[in-house]
N, C-alpha and C. Protein backbone atom coordinates (compact mmCIF):
# COMPACT_ATOMS: atom_id res chain seq x y z
N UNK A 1 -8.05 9.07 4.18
CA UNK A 1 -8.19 9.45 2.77
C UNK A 1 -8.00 10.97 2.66
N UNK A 2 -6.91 11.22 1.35
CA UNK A 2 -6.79 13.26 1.58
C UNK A 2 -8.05 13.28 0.44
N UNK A 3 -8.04 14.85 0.39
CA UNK A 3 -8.55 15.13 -0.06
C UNK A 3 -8.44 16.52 -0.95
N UNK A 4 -7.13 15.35 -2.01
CA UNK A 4 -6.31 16.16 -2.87
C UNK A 4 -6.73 15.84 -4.73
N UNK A 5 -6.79 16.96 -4.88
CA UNK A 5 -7.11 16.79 -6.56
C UNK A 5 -6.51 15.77 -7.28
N UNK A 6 -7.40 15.36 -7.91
CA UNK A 6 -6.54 14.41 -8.93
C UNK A 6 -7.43 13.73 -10.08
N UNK A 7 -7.32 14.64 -11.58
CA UNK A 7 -7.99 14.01 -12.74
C UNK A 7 -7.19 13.88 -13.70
N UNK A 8 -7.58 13.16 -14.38
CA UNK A 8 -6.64 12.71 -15.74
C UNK A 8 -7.65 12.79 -17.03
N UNK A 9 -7.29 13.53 -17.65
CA UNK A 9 -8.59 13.12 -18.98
C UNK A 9 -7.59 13.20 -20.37
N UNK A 10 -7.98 12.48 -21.11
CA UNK A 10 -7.53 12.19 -22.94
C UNK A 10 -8.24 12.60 -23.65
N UNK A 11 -7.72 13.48 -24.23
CA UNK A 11 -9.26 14.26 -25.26
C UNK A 11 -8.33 13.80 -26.80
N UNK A 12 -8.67 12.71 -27.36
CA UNK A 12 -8.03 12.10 -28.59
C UNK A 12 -8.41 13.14 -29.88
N UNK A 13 -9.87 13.83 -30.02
CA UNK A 13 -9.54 14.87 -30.35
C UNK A 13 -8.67 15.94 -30.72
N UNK A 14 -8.08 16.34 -29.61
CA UNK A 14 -7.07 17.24 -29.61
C UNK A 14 -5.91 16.60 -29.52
N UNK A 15 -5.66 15.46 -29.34
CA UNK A 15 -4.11 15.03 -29.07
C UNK A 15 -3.68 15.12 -28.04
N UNK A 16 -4.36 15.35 -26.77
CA UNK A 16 -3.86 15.74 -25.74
C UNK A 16 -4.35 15.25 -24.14
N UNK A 17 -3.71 15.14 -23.39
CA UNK A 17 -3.98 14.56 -22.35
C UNK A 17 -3.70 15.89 -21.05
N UNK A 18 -4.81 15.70 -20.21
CA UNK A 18 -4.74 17.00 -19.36
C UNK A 18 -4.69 16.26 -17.87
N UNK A 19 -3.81 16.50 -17.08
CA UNK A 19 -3.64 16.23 -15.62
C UNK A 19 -4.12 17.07 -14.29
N UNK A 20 -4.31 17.27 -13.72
CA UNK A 20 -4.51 18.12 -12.44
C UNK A 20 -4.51 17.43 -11.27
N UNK A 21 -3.22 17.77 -10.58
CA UNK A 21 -2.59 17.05 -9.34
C UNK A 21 -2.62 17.97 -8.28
N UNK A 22 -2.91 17.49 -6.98
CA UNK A 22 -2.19 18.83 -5.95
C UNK A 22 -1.81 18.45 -4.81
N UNK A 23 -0.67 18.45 -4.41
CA UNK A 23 0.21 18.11 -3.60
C UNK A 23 0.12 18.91 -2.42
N UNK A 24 0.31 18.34 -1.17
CA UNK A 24 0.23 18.67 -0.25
C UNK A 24 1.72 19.24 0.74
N UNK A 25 2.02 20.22 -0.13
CA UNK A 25 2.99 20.49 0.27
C UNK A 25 3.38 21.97 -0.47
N UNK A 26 4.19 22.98 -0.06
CA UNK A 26 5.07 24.34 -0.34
C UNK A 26 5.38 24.16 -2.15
N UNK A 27 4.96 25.30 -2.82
CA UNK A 27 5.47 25.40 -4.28
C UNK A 27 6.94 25.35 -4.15
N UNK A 28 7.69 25.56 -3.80
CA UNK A 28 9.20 25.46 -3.42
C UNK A 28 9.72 23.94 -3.96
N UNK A 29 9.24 23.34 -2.81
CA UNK A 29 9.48 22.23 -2.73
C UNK A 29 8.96 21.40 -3.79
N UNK A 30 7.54 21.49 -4.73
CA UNK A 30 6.72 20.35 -5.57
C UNK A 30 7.67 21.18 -6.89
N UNK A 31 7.93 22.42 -7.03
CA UNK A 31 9.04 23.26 -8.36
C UNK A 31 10.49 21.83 -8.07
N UNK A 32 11.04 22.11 -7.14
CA UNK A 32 11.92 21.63 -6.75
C UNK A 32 12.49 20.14 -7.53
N UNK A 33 10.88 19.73 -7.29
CA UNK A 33 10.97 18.01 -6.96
C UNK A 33 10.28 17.73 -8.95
N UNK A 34 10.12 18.78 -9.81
CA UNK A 34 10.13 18.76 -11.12
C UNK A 34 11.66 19.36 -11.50
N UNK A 35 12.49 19.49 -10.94
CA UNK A 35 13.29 20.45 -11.80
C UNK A 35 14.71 20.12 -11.43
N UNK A 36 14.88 19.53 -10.21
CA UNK A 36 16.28 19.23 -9.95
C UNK A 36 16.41 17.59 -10.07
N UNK A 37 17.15 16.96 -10.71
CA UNK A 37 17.18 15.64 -10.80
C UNK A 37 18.04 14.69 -9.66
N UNK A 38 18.27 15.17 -8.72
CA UNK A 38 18.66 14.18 -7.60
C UNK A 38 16.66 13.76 -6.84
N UNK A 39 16.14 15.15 -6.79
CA UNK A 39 14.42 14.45 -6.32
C UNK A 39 14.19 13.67 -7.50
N UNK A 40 14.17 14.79 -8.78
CA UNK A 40 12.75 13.70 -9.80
C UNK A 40 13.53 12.19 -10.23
N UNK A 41 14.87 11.77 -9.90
CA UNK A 41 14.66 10.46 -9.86
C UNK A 41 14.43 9.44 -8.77
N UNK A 42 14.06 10.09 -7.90
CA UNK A 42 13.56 9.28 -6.54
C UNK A 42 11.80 9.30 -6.99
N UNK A 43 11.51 9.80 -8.03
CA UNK A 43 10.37 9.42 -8.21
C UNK A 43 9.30 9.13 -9.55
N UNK A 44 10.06 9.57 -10.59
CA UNK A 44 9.60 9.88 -11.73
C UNK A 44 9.80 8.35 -12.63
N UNK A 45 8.63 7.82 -12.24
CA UNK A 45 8.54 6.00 -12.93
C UNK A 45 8.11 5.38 -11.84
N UNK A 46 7.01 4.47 -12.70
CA UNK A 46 5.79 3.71 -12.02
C UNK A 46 6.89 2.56 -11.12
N UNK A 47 6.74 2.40 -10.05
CA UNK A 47 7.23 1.41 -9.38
C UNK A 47 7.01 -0.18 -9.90
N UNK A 48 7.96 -1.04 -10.46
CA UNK A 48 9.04 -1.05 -9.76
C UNK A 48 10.10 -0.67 -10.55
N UNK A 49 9.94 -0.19 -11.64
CA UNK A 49 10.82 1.22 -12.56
C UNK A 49 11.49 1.97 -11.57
N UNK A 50 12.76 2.33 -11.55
CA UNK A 50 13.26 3.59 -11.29
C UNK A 50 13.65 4.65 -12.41
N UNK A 51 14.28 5.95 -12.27
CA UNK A 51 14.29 6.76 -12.88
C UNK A 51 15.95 7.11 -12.90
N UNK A 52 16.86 7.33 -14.16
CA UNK A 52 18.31 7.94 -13.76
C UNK A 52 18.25 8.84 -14.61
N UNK A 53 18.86 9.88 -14.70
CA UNK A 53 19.06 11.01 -15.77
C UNK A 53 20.70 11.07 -15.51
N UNK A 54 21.04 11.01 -16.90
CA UNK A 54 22.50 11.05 -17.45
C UNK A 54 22.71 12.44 -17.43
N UNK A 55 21.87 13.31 -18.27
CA UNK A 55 21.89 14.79 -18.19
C UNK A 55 20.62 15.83 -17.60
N UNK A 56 21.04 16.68 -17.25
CA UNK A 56 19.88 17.57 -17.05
C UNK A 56 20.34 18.96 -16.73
N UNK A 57 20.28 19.84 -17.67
CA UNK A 57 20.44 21.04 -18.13
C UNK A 57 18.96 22.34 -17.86
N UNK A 58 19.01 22.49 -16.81
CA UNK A 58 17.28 22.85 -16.39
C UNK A 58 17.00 23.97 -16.80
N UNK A 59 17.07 24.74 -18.20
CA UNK A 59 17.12 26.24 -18.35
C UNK A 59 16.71 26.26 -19.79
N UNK A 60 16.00 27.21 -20.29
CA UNK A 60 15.35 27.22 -22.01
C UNK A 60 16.57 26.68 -22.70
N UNK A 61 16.62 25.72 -23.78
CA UNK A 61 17.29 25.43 -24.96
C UNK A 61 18.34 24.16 -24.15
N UNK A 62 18.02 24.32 -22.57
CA UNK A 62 18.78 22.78 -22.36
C UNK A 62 18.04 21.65 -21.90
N UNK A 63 18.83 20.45 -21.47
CA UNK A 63 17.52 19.12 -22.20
C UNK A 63 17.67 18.36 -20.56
N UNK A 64 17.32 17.19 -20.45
CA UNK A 64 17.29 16.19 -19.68
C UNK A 64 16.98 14.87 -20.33
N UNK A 65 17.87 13.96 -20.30
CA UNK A 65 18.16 12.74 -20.69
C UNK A 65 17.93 11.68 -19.41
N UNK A 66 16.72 10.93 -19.86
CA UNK A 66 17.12 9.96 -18.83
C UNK A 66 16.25 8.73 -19.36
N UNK A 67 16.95 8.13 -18.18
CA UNK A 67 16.07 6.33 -18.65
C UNK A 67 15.34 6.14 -17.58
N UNK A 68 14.28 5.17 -18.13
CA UNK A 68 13.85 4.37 -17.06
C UNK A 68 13.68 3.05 -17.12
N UNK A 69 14.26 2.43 -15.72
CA UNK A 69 15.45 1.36 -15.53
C UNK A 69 14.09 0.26 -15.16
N UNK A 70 13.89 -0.95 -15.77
CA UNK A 70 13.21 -1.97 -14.82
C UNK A 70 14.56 -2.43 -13.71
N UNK A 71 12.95 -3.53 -13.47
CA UNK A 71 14.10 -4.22 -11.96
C UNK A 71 15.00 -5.34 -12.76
N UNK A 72 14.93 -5.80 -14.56
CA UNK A 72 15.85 -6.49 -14.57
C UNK A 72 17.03 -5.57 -15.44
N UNK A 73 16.85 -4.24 -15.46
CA UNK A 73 17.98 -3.05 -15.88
C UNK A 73 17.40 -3.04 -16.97
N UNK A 74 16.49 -3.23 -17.91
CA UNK A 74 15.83 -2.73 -19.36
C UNK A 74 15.55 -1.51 -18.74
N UNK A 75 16.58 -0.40 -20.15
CA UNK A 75 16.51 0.82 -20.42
C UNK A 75 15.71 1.83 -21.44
N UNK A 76 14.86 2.54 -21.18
CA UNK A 76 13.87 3.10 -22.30
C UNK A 76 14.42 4.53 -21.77
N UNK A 77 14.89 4.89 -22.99
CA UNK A 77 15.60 6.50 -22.58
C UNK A 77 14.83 7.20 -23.81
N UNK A 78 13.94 8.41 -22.74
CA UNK A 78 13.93 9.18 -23.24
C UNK A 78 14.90 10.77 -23.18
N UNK A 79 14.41 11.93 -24.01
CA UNK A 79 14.60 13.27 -23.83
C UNK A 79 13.90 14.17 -23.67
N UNK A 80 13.98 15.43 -23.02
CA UNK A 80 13.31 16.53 -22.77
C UNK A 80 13.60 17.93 -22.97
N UNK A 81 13.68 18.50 -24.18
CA UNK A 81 14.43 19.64 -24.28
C UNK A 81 13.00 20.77 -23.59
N UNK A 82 14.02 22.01 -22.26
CA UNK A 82 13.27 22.67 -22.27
C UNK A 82 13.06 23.89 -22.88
N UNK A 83 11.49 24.54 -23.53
CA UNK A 83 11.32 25.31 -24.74
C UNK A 83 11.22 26.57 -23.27
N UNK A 84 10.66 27.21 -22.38
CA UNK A 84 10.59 28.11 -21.49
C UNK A 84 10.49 27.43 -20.27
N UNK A 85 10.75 28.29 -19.56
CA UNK A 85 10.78 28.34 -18.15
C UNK A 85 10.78 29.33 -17.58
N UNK A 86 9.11 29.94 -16.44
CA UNK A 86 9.08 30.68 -15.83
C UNK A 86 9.04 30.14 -14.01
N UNK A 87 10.26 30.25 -13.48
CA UNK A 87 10.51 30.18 -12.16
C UNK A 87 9.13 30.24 -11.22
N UNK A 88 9.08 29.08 -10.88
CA UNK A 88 8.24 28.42 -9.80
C UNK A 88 6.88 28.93 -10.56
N UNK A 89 6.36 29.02 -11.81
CA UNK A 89 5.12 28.86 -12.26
C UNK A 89 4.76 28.22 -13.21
N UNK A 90 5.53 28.08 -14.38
CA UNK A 90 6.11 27.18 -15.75
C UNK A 90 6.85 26.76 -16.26
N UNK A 91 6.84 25.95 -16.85
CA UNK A 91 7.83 25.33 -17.99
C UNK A 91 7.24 24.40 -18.74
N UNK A 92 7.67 24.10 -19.99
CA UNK A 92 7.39 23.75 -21.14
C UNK A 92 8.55 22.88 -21.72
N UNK A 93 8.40 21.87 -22.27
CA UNK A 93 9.56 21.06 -22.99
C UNK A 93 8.98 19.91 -23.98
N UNK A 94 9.75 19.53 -24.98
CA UNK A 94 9.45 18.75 -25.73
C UNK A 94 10.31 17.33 -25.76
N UNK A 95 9.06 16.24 -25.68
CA UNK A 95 9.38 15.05 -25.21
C UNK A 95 9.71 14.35 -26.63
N UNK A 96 10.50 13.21 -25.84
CA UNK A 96 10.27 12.45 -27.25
C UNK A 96 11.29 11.13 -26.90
N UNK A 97 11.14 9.90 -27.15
CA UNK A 97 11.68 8.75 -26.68
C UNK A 97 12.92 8.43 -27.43
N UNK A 98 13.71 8.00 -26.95
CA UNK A 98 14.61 8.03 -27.92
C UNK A 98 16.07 6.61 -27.55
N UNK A 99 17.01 6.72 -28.19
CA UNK A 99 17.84 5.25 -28.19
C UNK A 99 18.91 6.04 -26.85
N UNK A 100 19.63 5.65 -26.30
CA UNK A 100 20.99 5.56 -25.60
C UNK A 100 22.02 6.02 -26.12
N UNK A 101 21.68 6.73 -27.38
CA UNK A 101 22.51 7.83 -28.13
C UNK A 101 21.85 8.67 -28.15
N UNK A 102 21.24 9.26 -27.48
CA UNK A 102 19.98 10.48 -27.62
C UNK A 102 19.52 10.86 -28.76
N UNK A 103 19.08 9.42 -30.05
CA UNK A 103 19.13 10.00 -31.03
C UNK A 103 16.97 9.37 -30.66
N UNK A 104 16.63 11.28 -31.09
CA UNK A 104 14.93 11.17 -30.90
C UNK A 104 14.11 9.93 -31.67
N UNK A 105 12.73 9.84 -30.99
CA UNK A 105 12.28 8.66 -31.78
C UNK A 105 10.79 9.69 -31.98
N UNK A 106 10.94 10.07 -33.50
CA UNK A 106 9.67 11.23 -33.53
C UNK A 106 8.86 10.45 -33.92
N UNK A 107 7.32 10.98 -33.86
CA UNK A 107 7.06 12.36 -33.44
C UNK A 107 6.98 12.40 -32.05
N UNK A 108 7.13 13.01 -30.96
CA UNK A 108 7.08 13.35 -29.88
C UNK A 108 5.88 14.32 -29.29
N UNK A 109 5.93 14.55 -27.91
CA UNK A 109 5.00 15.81 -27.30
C UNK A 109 5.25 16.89 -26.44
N UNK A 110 4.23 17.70 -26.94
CA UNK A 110 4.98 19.11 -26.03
C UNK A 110 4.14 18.85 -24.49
N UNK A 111 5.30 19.24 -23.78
CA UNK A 111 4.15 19.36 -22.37
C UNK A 111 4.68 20.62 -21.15
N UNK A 112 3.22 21.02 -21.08
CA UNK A 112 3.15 22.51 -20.19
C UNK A 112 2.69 22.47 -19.04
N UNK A 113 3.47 22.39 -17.85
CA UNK A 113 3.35 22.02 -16.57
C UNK A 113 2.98 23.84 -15.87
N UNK A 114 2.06 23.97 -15.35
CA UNK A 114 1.94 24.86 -14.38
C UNK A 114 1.78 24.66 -13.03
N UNK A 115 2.39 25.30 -12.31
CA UNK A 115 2.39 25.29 -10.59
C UNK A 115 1.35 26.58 -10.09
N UNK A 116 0.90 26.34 -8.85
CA UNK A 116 -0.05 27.32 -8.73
C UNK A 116 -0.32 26.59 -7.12
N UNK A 117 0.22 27.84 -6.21
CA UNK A 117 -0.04 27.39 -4.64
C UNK A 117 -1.04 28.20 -4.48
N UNK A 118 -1.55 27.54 -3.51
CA UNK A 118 -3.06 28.38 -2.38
C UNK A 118 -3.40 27.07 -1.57
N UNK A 119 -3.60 27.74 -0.10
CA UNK A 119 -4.20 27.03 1.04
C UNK A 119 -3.04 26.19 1.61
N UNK A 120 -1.57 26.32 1.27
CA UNK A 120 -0.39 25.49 2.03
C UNK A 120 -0.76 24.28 0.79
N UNK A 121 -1.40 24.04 0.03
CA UNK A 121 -1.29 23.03 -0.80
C UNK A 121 -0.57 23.73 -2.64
N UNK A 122 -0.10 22.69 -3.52
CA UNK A 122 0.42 23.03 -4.75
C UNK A 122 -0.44 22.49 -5.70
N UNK A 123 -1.08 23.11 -6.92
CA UNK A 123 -1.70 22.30 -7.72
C UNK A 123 -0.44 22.35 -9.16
N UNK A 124 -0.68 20.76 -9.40
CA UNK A 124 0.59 21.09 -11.33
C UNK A 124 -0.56 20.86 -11.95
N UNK A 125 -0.96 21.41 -13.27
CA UNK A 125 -1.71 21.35 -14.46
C UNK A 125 -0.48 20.56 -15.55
N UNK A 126 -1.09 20.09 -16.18
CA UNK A 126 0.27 19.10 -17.12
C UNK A 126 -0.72 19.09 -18.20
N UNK A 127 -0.54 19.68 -19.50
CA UNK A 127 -0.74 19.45 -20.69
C UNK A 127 -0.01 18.63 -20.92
N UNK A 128 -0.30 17.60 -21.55
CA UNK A 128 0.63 16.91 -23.03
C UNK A 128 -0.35 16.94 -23.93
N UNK A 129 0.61 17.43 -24.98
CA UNK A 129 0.09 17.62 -26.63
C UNK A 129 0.97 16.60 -27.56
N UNK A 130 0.27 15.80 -28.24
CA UNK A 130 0.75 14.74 -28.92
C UNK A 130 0.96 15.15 -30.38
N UNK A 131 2.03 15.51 -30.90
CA UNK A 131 1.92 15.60 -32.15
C UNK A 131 1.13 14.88 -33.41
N UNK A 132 1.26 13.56 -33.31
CA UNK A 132 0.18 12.90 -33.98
C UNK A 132 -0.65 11.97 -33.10
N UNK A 133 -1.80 11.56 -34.12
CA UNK A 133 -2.62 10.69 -32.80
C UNK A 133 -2.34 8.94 -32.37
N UNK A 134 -1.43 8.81 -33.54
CA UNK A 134 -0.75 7.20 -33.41
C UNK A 134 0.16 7.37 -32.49
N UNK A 135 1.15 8.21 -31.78
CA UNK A 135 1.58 8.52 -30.63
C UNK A 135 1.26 8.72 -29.90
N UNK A 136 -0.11 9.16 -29.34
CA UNK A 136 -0.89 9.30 -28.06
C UNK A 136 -1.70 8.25 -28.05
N UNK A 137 -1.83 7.07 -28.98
CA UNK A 137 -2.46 5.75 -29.03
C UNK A 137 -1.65 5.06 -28.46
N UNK A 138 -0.08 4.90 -28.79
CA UNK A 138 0.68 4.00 -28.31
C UNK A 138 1.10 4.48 -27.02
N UNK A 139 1.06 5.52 -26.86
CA UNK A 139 1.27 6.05 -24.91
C UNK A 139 0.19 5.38 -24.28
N UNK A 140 -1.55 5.28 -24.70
CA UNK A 140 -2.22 4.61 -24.16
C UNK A 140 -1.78 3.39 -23.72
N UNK A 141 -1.85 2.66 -24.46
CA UNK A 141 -1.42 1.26 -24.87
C UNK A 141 -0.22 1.14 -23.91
N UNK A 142 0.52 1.51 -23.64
CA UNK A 142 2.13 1.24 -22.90
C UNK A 142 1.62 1.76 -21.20
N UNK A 143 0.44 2.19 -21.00
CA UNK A 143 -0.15 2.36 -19.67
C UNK A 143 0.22 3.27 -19.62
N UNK A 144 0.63 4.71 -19.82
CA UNK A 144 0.67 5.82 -19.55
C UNK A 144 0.23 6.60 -18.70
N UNK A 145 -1.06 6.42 -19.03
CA UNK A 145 -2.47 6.82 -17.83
C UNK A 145 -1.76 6.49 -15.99
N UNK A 146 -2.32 4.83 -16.21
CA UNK A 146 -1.75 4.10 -14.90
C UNK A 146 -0.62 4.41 -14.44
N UNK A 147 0.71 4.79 -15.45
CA UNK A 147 1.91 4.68 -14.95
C UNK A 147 1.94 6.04 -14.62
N UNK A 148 1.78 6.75 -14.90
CA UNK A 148 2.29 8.56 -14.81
C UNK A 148 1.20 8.72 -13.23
N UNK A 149 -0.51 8.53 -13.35
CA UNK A 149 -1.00 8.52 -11.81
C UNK A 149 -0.32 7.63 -10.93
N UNK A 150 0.87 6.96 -11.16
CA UNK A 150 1.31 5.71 -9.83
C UNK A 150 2.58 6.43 -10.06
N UNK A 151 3.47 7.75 -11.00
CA UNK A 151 4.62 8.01 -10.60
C UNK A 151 4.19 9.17 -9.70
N UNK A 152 2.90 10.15 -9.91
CA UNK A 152 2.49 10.97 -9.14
C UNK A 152 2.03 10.85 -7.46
N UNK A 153 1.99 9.46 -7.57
CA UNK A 153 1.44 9.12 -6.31
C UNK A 153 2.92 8.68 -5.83
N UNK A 154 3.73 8.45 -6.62
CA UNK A 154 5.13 8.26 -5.84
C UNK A 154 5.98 9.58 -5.29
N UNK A 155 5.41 11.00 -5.98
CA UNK A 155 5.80 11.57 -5.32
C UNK A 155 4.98 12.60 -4.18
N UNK A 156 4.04 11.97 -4.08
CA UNK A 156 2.68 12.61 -3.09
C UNK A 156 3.89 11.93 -1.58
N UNK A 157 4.06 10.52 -1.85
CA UNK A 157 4.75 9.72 -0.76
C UNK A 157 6.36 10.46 -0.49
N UNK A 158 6.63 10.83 -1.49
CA UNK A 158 8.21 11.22 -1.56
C UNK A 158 7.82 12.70 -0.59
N UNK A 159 6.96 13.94 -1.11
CA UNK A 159 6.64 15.08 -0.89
C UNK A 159 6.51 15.31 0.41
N UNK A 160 5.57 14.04 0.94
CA UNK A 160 5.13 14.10 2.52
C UNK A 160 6.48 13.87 3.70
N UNK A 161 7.67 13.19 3.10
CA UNK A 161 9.05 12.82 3.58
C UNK A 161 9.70 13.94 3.98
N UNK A 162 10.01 14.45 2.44
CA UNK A 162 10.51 15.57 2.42
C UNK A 162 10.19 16.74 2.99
N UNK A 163 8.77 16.92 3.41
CA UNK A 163 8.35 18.36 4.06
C UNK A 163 8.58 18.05 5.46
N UNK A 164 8.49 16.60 6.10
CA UNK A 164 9.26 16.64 7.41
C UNK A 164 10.38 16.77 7.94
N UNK A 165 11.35 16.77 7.05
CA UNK A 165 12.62 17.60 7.23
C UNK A 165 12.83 18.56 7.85
């Protein structure tokens, strides 16, 4: 058993859901494995989901398009335009689900990922802010919670691969 961070809390209140993950592995590599899309689709979707991105433009004012594929090919594509990005410490982008024409399905959420190494380990902080609260109801409801801690744990498994390289 590690003995690596990991909370999830929903404050319906605020609209917002707060994460704290920490990976056992180089900020390099956990930046990496958010930002270049040959890693984050080896991991980003609850198994047995995979992940494809059509586009991904990784720099303020460009987006990432992608779906996520069941095992019988049902496609739920969302988008991600990113609003900043500070190299290997932040970024920020606004989510929002949308059709196979990238046309958005509002209201959507903002979410603010921070990286932060110490001790050879990486911690990400993940805001999501829900614009309204009937959208952070139906993220409940669609397992969100479950699915996002089982895509994180897919890349705790992916992370540990990759650092033996």
């Amino acid at each position: 058993m590690n003995d690596l961070l990991f909370d999830f809390t929903l404050d319906k209140s605020k609209k917002t859901a707060f994460i704290n993950r920490e990976f056992d592995a180089d900020l390099s590599l956990v930046w990496d494995a958010f930002t270049k899309p040959e890693i984050l689709d080896q991991w980003w979707a609850p198994k047995p989901w995979s992940s494809k991105t059509k586009v991904m433009n990784f720099e303020p004012g460009g987006r990432r398009f992608y779906a996520m594929v069941s095992p019988e090919g049902q496609e739920r594509w969302s988008i991600q335009k990113y609003t900043s990005i500070s190299p290997k410490t932040n970024f920020k982008f606004l989510n929002a689900f949308a059709d196979e024409n990238e046309n958005p399905e509002l209201p959507g959420s903002e979410w603010d990922l921070n990286f932060i190494e110490g001790n050879g380990k990486t911690k990400v902080s993940v805001t999501i802010y829900n614009e309204s609260l009937e959208r952070m109801e139906k993220m409940i409801e669609m397992g969100f919670k479950e699915g996002f801690m089982m895509t994180l744990k897919n890349l705790e498994g992916l992370l540990a691969t990759l650092s033996q390289k």
